[in-house]
Protein backbone atom coordinates (compact mmCIF):
# COMPACT_ATOMS: atom_id res chain seq x y z
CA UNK A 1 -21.43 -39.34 34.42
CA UNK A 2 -20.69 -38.47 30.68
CA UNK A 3 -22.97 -36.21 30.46
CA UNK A 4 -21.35 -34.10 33.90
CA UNK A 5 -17.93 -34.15 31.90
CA UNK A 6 -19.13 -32.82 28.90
CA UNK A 7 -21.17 -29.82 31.01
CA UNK A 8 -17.74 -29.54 32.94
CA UNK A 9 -15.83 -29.06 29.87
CA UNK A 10 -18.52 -26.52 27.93
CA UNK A 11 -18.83 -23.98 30.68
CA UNK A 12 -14.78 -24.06 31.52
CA UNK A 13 -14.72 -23.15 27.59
CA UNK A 14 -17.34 -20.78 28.24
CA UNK A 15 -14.94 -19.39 31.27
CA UNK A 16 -12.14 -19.21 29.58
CA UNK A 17 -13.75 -17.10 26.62
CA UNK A 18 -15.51 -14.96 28.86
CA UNK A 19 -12.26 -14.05 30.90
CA UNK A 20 -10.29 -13.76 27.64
CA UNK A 21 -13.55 -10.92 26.18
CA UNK A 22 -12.95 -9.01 29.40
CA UNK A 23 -9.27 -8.94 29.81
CA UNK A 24 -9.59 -7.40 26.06
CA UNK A 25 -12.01 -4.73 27.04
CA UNK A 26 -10.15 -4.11 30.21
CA UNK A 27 -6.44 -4.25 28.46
CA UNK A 28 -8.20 -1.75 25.19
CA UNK A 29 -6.14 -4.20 22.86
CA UNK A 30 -6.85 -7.35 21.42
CA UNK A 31 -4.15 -9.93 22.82
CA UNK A 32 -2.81 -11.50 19.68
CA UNK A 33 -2.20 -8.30 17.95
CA UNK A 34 1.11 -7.06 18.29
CA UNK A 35 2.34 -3.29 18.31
CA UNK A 36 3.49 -1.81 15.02
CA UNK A 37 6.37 0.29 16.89
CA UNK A 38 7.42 -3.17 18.00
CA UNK A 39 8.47 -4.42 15.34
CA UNK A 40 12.54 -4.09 14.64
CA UNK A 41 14.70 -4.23 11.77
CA UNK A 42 12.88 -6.21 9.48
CA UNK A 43 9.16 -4.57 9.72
CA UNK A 44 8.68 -0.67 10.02
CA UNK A 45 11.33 1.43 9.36
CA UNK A 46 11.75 5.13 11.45
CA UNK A 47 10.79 8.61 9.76
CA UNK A 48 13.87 9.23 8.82
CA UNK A 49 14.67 6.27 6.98
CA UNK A 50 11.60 7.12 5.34
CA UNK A 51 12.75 10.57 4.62
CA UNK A 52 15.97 9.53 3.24
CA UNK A 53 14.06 7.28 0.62
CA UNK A 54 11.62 9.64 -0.47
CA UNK A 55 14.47 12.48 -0.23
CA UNK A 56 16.74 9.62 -2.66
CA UNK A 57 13.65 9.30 -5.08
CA UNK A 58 13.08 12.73 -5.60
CA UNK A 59 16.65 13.38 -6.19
CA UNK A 60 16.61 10.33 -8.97
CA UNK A 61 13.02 12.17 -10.73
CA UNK A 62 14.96 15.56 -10.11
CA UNK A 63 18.01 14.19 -12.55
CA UNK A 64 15.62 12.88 -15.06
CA UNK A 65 13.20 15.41 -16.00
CA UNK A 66 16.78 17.05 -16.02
CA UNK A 67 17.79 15.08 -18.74
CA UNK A 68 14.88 15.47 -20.63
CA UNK A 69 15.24 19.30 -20.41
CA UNK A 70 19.07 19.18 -22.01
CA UNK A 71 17.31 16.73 -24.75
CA UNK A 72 14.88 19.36 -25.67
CA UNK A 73 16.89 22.25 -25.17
CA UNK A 74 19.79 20.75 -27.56
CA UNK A 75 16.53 19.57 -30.00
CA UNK A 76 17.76 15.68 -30.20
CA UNK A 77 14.90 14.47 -28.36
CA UNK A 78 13.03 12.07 -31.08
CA UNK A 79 9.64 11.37 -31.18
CA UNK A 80 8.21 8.26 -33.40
CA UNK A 81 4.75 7.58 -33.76
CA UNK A 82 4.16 3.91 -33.91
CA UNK A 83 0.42 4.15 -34.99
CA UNK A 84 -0.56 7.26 -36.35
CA UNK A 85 -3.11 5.80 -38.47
CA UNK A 86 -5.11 5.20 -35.38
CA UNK A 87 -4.54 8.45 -34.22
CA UNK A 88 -5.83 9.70 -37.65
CA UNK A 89 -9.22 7.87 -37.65
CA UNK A 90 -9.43 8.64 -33.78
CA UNK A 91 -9.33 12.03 -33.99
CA UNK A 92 -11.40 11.88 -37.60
CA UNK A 93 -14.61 10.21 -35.55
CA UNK A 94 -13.89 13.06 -32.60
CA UNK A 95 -14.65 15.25 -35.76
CA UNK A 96 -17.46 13.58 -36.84
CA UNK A 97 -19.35 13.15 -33.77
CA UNK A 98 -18.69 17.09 -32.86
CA UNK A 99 -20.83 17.81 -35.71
């Protein structure tokens, strides 16, 4: 008797699976997976949200290498070297090996 219920229960597993493998095949998407363009306002965003970002960013890079432009163009852009005495033996062994 035990052993019938245990058979019973393995091959109604063994069922379900089965179904569950075809209906996946047949439906050409996995069921637990859920559509990216599903998602609303708090996963993807639309192209031209996107746009507007990237658009926004550029602007912001656009103003800064602006900025750096006036700094050299006026000369009061400042440059300090914190370790130039590892820049000097750098570039002294890039001379020695070279030779």
């Amino acid at each position: 008797m035990r052993q019938g219920t245990y058979l019973n229960g393995i091959l109604t597993v063994n069922a379900v699976l089965l179904a569950v493998l075809v209906w996946t095949q047949l439906a050409n998407q996995p069921p637990m997976v859920q559509s990216a363009g599903a998602q609303g306002a708090g996963g993807m965003t639309s192209a031209g949200e996107q746009r507007q970002r990237l658009i926004e960013s550029m602007r912001q890079v656009r103003q800064s290498v602006n900025e750096t432009n006036r700094l050299l163009d006026r000369g009061t852009l400042r440059v300090h070297v914190v370790n130039a005495s590892e820049i000097r033996r750098s570039s002294a062994d890039e001379l020695e090996k070279s030779e």
